[in-house]
Structure formats: structure tokens, C-alpha cells
Protein backbone atom coordinates (compact mmCIF):
# COMPACT_ATOMS: atom_id res chain seq x y z
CA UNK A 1 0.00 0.00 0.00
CA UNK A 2 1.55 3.26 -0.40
CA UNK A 3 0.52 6.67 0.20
CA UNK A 4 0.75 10.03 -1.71
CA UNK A 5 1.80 12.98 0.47
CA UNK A 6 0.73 16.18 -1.16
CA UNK A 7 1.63 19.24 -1.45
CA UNK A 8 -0.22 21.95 1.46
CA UNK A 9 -1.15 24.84 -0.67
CA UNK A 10 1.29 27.73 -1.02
CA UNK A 11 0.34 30.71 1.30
CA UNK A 12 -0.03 33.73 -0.06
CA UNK A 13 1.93 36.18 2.30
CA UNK A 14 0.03 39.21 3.16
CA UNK A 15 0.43 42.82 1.60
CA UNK A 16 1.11 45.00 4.30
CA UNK A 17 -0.39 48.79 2.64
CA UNK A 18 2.05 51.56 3.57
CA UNK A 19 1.08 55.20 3.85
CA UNK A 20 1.50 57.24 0.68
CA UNK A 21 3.31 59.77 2.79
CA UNK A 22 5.90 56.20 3.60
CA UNK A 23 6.72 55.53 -0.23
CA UNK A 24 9.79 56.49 -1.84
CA UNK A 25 9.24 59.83 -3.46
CA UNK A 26 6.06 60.50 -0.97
CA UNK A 27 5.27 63.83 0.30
CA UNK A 28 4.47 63.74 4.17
CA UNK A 29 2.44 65.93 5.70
CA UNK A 30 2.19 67.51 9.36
CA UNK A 31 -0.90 67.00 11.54
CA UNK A 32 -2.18 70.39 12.89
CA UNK A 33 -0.14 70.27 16.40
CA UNK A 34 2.95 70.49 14.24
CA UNK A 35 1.49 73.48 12.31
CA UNK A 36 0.46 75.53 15.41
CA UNK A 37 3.40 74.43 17.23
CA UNK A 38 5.47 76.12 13.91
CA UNK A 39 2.87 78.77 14.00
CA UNK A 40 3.53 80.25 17.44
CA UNK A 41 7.40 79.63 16.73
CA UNK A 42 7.06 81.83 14.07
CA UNK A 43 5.09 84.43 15.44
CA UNK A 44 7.54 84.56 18.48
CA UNK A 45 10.38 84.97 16.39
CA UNK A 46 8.82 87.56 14.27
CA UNK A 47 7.22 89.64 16.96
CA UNK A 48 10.57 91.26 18.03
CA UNK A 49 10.83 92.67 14.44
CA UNK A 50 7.53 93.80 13.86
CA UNK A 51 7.01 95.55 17.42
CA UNK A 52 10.66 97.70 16.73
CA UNK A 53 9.24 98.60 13.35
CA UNK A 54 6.23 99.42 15.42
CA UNK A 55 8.07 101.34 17.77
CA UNK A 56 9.89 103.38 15.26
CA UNK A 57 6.25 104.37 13.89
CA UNK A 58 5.75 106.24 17.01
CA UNK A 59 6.70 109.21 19.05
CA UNK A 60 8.69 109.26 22.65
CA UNK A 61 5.78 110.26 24.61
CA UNK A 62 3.46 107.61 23.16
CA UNK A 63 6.07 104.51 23.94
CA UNK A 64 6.27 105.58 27.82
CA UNK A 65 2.91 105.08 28.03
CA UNK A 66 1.73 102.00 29.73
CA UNK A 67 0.53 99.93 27.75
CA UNK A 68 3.47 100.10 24.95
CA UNK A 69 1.37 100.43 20.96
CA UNK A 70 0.70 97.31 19.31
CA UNK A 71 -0.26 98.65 16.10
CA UNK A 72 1.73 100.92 13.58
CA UNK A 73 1.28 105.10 14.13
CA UNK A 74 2.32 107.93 11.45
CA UNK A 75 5.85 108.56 12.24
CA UNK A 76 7.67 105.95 10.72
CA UNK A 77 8.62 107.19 7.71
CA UNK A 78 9.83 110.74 9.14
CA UNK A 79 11.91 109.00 11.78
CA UNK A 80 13.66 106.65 9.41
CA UNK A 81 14.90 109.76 7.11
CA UNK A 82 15.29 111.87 10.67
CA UNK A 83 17.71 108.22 12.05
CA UNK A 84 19.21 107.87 8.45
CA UNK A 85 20.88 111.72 8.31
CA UNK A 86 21.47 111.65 11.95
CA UNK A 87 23.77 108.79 12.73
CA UNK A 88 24.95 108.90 9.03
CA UNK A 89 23.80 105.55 7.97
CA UNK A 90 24.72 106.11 4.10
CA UNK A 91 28.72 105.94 4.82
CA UNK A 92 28.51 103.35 8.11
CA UNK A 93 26.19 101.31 5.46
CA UNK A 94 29.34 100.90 3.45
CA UNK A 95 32.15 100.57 6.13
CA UNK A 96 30.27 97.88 7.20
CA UNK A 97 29.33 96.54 4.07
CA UNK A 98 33.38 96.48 3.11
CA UNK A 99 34.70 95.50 6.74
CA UNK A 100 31.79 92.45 6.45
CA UNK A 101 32.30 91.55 3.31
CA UNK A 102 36.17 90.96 3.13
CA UNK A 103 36.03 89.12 6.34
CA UNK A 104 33.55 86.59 5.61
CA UNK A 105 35.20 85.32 2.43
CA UNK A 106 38.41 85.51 3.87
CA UNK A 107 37.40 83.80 6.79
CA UNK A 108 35.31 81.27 4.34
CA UNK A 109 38.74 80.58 2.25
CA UNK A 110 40.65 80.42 5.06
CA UNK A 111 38.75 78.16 6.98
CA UNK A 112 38.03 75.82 4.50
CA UNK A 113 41.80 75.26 3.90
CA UNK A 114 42.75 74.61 7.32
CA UNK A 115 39.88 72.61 7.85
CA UNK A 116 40.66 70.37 4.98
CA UNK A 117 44.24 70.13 6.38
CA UNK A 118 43.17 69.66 9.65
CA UNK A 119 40.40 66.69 8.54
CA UNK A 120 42.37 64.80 5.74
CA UNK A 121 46.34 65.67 5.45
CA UNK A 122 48.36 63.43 8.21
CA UNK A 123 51.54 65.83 9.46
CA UNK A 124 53.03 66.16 12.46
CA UNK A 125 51.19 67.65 15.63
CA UNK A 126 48.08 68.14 14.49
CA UNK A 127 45.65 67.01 17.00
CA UNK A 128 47.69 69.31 19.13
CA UNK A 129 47.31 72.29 17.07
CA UNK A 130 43.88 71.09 16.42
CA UNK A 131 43.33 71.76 20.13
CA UNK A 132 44.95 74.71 20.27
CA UNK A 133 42.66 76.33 17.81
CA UNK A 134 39.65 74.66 19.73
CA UNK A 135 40.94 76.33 23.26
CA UNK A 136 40.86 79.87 21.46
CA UNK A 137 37.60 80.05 21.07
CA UNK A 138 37.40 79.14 25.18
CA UNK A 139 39.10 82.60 25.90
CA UNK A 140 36.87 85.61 26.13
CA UNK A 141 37.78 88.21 23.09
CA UNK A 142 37.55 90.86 25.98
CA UNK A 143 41.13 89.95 27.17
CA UNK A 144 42.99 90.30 24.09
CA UNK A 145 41.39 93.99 23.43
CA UNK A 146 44.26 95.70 24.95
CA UNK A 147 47.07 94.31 23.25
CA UNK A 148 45.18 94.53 20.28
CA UNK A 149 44.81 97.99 20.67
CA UNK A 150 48.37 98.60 21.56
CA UNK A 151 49.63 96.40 18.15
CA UNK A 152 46.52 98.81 16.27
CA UNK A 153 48.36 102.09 17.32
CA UNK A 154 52.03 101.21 16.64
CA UNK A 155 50.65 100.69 13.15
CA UNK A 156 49.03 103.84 13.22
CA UNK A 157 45.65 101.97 12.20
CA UNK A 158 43.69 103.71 14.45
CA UNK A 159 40.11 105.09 13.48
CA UNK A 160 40.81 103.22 10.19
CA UNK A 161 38.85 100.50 8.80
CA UNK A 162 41.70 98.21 8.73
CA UNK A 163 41.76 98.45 12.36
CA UNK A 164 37.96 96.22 12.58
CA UNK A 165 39.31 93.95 9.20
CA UNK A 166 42.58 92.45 9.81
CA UNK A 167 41.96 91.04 13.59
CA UNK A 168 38.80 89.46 11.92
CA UNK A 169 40.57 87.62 9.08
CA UNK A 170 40.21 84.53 10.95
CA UNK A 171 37.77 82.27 13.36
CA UNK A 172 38.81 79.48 15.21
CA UNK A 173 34.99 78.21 14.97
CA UNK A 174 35.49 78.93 11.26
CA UNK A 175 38.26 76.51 11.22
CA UNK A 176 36.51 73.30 13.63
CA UNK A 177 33.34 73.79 11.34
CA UNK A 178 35.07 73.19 8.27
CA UNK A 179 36.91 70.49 10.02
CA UNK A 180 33.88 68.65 11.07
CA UNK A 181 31.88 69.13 7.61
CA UNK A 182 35.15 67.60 5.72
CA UNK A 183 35.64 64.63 7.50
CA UNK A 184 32.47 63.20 6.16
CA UNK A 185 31.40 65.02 3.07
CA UNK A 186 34.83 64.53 1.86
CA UNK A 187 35.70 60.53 0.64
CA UNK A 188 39.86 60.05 1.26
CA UNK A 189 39.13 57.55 -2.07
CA UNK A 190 38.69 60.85 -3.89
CA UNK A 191 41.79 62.45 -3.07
CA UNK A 192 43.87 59.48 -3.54
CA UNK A 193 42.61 59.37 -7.04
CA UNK A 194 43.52 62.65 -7.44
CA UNK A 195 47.08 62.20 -6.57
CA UNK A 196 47.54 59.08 -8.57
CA UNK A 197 46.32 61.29 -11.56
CA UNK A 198 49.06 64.17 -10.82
CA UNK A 199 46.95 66.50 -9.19
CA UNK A 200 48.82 69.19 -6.60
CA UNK A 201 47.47 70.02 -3.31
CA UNK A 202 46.50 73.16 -4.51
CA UNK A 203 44.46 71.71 -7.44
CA UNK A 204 43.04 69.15 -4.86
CA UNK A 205 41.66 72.62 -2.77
CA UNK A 206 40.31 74.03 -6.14
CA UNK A 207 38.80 71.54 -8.05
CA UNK A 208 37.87 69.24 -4.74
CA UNK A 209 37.40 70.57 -1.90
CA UNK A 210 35.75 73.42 -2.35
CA UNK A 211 33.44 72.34 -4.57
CA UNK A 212 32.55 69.48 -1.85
CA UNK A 213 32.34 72.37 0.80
CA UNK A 214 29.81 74.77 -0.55
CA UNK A 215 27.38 73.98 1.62
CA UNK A 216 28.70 74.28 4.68
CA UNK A 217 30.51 77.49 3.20
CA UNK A 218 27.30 79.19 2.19
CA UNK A 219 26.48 78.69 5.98
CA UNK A 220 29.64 79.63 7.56
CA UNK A 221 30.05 82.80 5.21
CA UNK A 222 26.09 83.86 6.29
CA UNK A 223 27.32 83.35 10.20
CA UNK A 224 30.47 85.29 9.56
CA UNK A 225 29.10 88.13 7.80
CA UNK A 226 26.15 88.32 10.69
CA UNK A 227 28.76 88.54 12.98
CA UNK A 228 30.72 91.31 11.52
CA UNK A 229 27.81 93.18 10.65
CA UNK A 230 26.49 93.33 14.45
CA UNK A 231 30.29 93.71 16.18
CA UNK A 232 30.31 96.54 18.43
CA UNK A 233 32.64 96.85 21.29
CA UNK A 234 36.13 96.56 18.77
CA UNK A 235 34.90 98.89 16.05
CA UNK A 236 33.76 101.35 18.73
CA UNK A 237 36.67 101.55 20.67
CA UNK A 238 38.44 102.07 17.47
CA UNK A 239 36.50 103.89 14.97
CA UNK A 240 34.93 106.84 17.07
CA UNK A 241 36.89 109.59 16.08
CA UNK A 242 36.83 110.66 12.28
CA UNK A 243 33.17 110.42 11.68
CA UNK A 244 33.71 106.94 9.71
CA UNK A 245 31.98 104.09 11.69
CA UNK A 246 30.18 100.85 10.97
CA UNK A 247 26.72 100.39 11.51
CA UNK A 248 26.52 99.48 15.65
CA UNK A 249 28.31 102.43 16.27
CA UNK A 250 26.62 104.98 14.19
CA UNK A 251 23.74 103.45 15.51
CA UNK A 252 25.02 104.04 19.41
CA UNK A 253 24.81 107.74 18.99
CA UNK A 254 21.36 107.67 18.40
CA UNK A 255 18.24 109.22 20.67
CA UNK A 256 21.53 110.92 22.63
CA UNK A 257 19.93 113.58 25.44
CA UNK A 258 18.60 114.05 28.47
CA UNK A 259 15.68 111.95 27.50
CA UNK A 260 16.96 109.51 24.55
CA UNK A 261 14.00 109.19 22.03
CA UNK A 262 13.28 105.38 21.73
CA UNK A 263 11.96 105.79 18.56
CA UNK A 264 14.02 107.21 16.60
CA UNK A 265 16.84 104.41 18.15
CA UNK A 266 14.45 101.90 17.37
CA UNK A 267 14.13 103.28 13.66
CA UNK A 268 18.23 103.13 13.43
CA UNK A 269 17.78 99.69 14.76
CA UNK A 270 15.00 98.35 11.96
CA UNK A 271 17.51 100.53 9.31
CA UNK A 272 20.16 98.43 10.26
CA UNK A 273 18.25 95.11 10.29
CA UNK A 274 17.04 95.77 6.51
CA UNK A 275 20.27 94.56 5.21
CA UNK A 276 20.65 91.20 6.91
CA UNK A 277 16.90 90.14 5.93
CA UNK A 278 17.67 91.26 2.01
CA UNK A 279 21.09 89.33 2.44
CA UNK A 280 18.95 85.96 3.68
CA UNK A 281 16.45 86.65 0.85
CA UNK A 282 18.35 86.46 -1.38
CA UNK A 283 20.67 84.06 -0.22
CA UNK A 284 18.59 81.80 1.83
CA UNK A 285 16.93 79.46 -0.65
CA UNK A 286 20.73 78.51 -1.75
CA UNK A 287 21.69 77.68 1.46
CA UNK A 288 19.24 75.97 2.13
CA UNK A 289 19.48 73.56 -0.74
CA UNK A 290 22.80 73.63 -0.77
CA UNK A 291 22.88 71.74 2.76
CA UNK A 292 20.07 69.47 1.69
CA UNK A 293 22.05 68.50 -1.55
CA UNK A 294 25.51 67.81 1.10
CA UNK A 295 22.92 65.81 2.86
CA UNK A 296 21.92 63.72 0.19
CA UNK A 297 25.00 63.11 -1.37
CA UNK A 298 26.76 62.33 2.02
């Protein structure tokens, strides 16, 4: 007698349905607690700007009152031109615009060579130099203001606008973000095959590295320029005496008096905040993708 053993019947497995927003190429889309969570972010970050433009739309008198305006009065336009001729805007607009300028994309070019030597060249004490450059940035730029000062005079830089430029030609954070960015958007197979093909280590920066560090430079060049548009202790103590200042100091000698008038500081302040916002507006939506296409290709 014998017996046939069959074959169970093949079990299907089960389709499991993902989420459109869970395929590749979905879009997802936020439930409403993370809109009014980014909602009332929003508004808190924006509230600062909009209450000193605001502010500059009134007079004194009004803004001692109790409660402070929350809506927009007549003046704002007369105490823009009245803060614009008084603190001399037009010239600090382009001090600062030069001092700025030259020290973000020096600081950018800089910093993106060190940091690639720092991240992917092997020589002799670097992690120690590495931490050198890491402990500046622990000492507070207070304490270096009077030798500074001293080395400024001997070169008879004073009340010049190399006197805010050359001290800021460099930035220890400048040179560990670079660092960090390089070690993993930069492959060490791509700069071996660049050697083996004859390149120099000056057409490895060029053709290379920069190109791999945009990102991260578009960033560190907005962060730089930020900073050296809103410095004010160095460029006042050494650019108060010809009448040729940057932007935070022109913008000290505002509202000066007895009684200072708040509103016409508060109209220097929103002139001198103009200029960053146009610089992200422009700028912003290449940054922006720039870091999202380092992301992607990392």
C-alpha cells in the first residue's frame, strides 16, 4: 500500500499597505499640532521685528505710556529719514558693508583650507594644534582687546577701517566647522585618485574641496558676515573719532539727550536690520538647498 503525500497549498503572504506619505518619493504631511506648534514659533520669532518697526512708527511720549502700541502710528517714515541723516547711515552702510564683506570670504577661504588640512592631510602635531585652535575660542575676546589695541596704534591703524578687518581675518569656529563638515562630506578615495592622476594640493583645494564644501561654506560665510555686521565693542573703541563708523556704532549715537527718544533708536535699529533680511532673501533658498544637496549626497 503506499501513500501520496501532497503538497499543502502555497500561502499567499500578506500585503502589508504603507502610507502614501511612507513611499519612496512621498510627500508627508504635518498634523495640525505640528502646524500651530510652527505657528507660534514663528510668530515669536517675528514679533521682536515687527514691534521695533512698530516702535519706530511712534513718538517718545506715546512709547512711555503704559501699555506700549501694538499697532503701527504715522511717524515711521519721518523718523527713518530723521535716524538715516542723523547717525549717518549712508557711509557706516558701506564701512560695514566692506569690513563684512572681506572678512567673511576671507574667513570662508581660510577656513576651508585649514579645515581640509586639519580633517584629511596626516603631518606632524596636528591634534595638538587642532586643540589649540579649539581652546581659542574658550578665551573671552575681551582679554585680548588691549594688546590689540596697543599692536593697532604702533601701526598707526587707528580710526581706520583696517583696524575692525585684519583682527577678523580669521575664526577658530570657522576653522573646527570646516573640520567637522570635511571629515564626512569629503571621501579620502577621492583624493587618492587625485594624486595618482598628478593632481597638486593646490588643485586638490580648487577643483575638490571646495566644490565638496559649498554647503557648509554658504552657511559659515552667512554666520560670519552676521557677525561682523552686528560687532560693536572693537569697532567702537576704534572707529569713534573721524566720523567713519560701521553700523553698531553709528547706531550708538542715536536718541543721545537728556531723555533719549526710543523711537528714533528703534528706527536706526529696523535701518540696520534691513540689510541682513535682504542678504537671507536672497541668499537663503541657496543655502538651504545647498545643505540638503551635502545631505543627500553624504
Amino acid at each position: 500500500m503506499t501513500t501520496t503525500l501532497t503538497k499543502p497549498p502555497a500561502v499567499e503572504p500578506k500585503r502589508v499597505r504603507r502610507p502614501k506619505s511612507a513611499r519612496a518619493g512621498g510627500t508627508m504631511h504635518a498634523g495640525p499640532i505640528a502646524y500651530t506648534i510652527l505657528a507660534l514659533f514663528s510668530i515669536g520669532s517675528l514679533f521682536p521685528l515687527v514691534w521695533t518697526a512698530i516702535a519706530a512708527s511712534r513718538n517718545n511720549n506715546r512709547l512711555a505710556e503704559t501699555p506700549p502700541p501694538f499697532w503701527f502710528g504715522g511717524n515711521l517714515f519721518h523718523n527713518l529719514d530723521v535716524a538715516w541723516n542723523e547717525a549717518n547711515l549712508g557711509q557706516a552702510f558701506f564701512n560695514t558693508t566692506i569690513v563684512a564683506g572681506i572678512s567673511a570670504v576671507t574667513i570662508v577661504v581660510l577656513s576651508t583650507i585649514a579645515g581640509f588640512a586639519f580633517a584629511k592631510l596626516r603631518f606632524r602635531g596636528r591634534n595638538i594644534l587642532m586643540l589649540t585652535v579649539i581652546g581659542t575660542m574658550m578665551v573671552p575676546p575681551q582679554l585680548s582687546i588691549i594688546p590689540l589695541y596697543m599692536m593697532v596704534a604702533k601701526l598707526n591703524w587707528a580710526d581706520q577701517l583696517q583696524a575692525v578687518i585684519f583682527p577678523s581675518l580669521v575664526s577658530a569656529f570657522g576653522v573646527f566647522f570646516m573640520r567637522q563638515y570635511l571629515l564626512q562630506a569629503l571621501p579620502d578615495e577621492l583624493i587618492e585618485a587625485a594624486r595618482v592622476d598628478g593632481a597638486s594640493s593646490w588643485r586638490v583645494v580648487w577643483h575638490i574641496v571646495f566644490p565638496a564644501a559649498r554647503p557648509a561654506m554658504a552657511v559659515l560665510g552667512m554666520l560670519m558676515f552676521v557677525q561682523a555686521w552686528n560687532d560693536f565693542l572693537w569697532p567702537f573703541l576704534v572707529l569713534t573719532q573721524t566720523g567713519n563708523p560701521t553700523v553698531q556704532v553709528a547706531l550708538a549715537g542715536l536718541g543721545r539727550g537728556y531723555t533719549p527718544d526710543q523711537s528714533l533708536i528703534m528706527a536706526g535699529a529696523l535701518l540696520g536690520t534691513l540689510p541682513l533680511l535682504l542678504v537671507f532673501a536672497i541668499f537663503g533658498k541657496q543655502i538651504v538647498g545647498g545643505i540638503m544637496q551635502g545631505a543627500v549626497k553624504g
